[in-house]
Protein backbone atom coordinates (compact mmCIF):
# COMPACT_ATOMS: atom_id res chain seq x y z
CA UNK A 1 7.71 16.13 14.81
CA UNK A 2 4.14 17.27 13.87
CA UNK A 3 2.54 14.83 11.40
CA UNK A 4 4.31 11.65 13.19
CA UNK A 5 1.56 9.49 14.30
CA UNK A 6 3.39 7.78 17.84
CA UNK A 7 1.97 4.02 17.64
CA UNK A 8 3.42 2.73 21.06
CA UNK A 9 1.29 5.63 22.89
CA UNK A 10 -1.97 5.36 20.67
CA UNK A 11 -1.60 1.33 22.34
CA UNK A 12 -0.69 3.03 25.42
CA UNK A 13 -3.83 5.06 25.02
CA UNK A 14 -6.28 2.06 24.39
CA UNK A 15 -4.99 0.37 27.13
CA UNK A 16 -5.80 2.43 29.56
CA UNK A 17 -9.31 3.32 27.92
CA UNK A 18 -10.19 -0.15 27.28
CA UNK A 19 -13.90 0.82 26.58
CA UNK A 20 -13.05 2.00 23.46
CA UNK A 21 -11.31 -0.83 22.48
CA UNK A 22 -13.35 -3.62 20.25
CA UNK A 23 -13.02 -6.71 17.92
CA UNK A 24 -12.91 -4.68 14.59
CA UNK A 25 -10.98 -1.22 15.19
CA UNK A 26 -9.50 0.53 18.05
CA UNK A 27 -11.22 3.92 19.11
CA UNK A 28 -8.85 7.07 19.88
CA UNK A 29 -10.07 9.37 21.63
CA UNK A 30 -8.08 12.43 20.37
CA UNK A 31 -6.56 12.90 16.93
CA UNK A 32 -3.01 14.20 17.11
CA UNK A 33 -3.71 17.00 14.35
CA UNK A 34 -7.23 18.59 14.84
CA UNK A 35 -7.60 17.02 18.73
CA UNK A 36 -11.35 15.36 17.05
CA UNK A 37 -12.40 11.72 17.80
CA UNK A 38 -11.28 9.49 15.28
CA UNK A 39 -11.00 5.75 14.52
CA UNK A 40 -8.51 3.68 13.64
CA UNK A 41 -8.89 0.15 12.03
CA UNK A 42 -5.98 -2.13 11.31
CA UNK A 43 -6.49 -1.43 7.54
CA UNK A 44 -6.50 2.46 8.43
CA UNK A 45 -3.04 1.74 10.25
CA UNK A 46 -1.13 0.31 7.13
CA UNK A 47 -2.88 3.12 4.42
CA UNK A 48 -1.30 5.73 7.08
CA UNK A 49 2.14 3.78 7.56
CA UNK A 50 2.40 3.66 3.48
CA UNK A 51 1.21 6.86 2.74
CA UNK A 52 3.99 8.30 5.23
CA UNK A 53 6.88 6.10 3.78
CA UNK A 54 7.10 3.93 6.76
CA UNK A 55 10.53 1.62 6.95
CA UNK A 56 9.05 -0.11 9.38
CA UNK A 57 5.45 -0.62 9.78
CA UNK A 58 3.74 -2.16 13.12
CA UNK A 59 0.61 -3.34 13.43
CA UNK A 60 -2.22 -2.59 16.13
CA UNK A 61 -2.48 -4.70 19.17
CA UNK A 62 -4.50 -5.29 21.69
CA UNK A 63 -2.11 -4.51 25.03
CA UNK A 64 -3.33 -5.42 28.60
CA UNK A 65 -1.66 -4.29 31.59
CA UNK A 66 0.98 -6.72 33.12
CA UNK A 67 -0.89 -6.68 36.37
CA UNK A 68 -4.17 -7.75 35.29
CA UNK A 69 -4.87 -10.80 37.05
CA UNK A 70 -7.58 -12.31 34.26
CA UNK A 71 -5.99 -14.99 32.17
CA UNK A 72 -8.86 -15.01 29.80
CA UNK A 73 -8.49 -11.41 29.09
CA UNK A 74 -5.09 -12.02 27.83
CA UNK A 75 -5.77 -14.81 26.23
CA UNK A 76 -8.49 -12.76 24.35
CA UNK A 77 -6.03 -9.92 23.43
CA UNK A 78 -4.00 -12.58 22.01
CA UNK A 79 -6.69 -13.61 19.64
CA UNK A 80 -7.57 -10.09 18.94
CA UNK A 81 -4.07 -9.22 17.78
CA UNK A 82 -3.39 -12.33 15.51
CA UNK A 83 -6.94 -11.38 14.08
CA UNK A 84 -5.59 -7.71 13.27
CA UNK A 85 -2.11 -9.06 12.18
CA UNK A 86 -3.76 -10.97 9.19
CA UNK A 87 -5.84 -7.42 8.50
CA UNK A 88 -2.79 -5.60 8.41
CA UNK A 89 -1.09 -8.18 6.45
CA UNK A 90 -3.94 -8.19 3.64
CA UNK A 91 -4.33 -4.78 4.18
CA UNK A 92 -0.38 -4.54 3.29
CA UNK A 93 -0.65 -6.40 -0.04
CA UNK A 94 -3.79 -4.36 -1.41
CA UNK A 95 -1.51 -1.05 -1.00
């Protein structure tokens, strides 16, 4: 449905273009209505997912592939997604 914004495949989408990816927002290459370059913060997430009526809202995080071999890397996207959790969370309570 045109206007749904799919969060599993804008993860999908950062995974695989990791460059974009950094501590404070997550860069998408495409936007899903005008096909421009937009950003997306965690704070950006929620205002969209409350705007739209979400039920259920999920927050950004940062995904690494199951067969990287780097355990620092994932230990690093752990960080970086309890970091945007609390975003999203104050983020949540502002709205």
């Amino acid at each position: 449905m045109r206007g749904e914004i799919d969060y599993e495949a804008i993860n999908h989408d950062c995974m695989i273009a990791r460059k974009h990816c950094c501590q404070s927002y997550i860069h998408i290459c495409r936007s899903p209505y005008n096909d421009s370059e937009c950003m997306l913060t965690p704070e950006r997430s929620v205002e969209i997912q409350t705007t739209i009526g979400a039920d259920i809202m999920m927050q950004l995080d940062d995904v690494v592939d199951a067969t990287h071999t780097d355990p620092e890397r994932f230990e690093q996207a752990r960080h970086r997604t309890v970091r945007w959790l609390d975003r999203c969370i104050r983020a949540h309570k502002r709205c």
